[in-house]
Protein backbone atom coordinates (compact mmCIF):
# COMPACT_ATOMS: atom_id res chain seq x y z
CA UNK A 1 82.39 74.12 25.74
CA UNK A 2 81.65 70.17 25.40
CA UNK A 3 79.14 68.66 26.93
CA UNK A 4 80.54 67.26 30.53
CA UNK A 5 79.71 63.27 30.98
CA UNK A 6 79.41 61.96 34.13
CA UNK A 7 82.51 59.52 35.74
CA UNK A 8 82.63 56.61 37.81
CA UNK A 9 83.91 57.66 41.17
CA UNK A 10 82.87 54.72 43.01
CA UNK A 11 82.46 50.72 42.39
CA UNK A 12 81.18 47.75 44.34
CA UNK A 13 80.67 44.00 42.50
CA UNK A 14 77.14 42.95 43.33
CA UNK A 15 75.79 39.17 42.67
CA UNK A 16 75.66 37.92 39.01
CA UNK A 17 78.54 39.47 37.74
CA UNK A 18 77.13 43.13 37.92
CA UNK A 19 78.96 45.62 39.43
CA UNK A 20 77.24 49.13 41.35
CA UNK A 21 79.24 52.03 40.26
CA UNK A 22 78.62 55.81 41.64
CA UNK A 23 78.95 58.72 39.44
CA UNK A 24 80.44 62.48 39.35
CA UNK A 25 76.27 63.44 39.17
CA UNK A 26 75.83 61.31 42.32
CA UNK A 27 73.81 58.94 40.28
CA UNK A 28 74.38 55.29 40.89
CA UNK A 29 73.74 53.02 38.26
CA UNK A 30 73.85 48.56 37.80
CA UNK A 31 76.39 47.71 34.80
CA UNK A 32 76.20 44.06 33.69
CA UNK A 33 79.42 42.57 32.62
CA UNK A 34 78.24 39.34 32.00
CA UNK A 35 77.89 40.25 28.24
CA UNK A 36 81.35 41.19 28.16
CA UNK A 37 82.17 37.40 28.76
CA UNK A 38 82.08 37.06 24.99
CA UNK A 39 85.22 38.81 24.47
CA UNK A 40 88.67 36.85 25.21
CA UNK A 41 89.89 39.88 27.19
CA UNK A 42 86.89 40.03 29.52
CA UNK A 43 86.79 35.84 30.17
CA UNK A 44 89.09 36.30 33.15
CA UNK A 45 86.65 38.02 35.11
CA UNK A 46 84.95 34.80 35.11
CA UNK A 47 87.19 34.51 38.33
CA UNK A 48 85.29 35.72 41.29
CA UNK A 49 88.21 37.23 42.81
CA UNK A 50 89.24 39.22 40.10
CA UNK A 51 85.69 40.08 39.57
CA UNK A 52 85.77 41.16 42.85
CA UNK A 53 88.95 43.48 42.72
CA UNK A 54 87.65 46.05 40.33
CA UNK A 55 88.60 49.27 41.40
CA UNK A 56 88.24 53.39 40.10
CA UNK A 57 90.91 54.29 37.94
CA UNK A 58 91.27 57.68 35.95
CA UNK A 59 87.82 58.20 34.67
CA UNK A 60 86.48 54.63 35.15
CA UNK A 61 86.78 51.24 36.18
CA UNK A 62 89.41 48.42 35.99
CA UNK A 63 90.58 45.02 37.58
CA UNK A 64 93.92 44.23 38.20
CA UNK A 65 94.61 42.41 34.69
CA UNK A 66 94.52 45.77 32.59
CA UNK A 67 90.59 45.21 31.41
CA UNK A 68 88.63 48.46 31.45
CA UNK A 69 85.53 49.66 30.32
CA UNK A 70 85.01 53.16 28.33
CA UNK A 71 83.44 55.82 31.22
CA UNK A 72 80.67 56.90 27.87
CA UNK A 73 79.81 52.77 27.84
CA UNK A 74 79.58 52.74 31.60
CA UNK A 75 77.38 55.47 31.77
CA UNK A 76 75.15 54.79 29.04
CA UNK A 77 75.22 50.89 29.22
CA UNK A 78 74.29 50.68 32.79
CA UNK A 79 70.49 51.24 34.15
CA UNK A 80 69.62 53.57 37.31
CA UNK A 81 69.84 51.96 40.72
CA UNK A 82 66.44 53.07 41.18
């Protein structure tokens, strides 16, 4: 049996392009996506209310124009709330 990972199973955009997402372990962690401005598919979220639209989807996150992030780089790139 693998090892199970926890998933995103709840979202909320916070100030400064960082986003509060709530996991299967009922840990909640801060994810930055301001680093992810970098990439051309990620620019868009520049927008405020895009940023702002992010929702749960499958196993993660995603806003409304198909950008994602991997649950394992969610998890693992984010820092406790606490």
């Amino acid at each position: 049996m693998g090892i199970i990972r926890p998933r995103a199973t709840d979202v909320k955009t916070l100030d400064d392009y960082k986003i509060l997402v709530t996991f299967s372990n009922d840990e909640s962690r801060i994810f930055d996506v301001k680093p992810y401005f970098n990439f051309i598919s990620f620019k868009e979220l520049q927008n405020h209310d895009l940023f702002k639209a992010v929702r749960i989807a499958g196993l993660s996150i995603e806003w409304p124009n198909g950008v994602d992030i991997c649950p394992d780089e969610l998890y693992y790139d984010s820092v406790p709330l606490n």
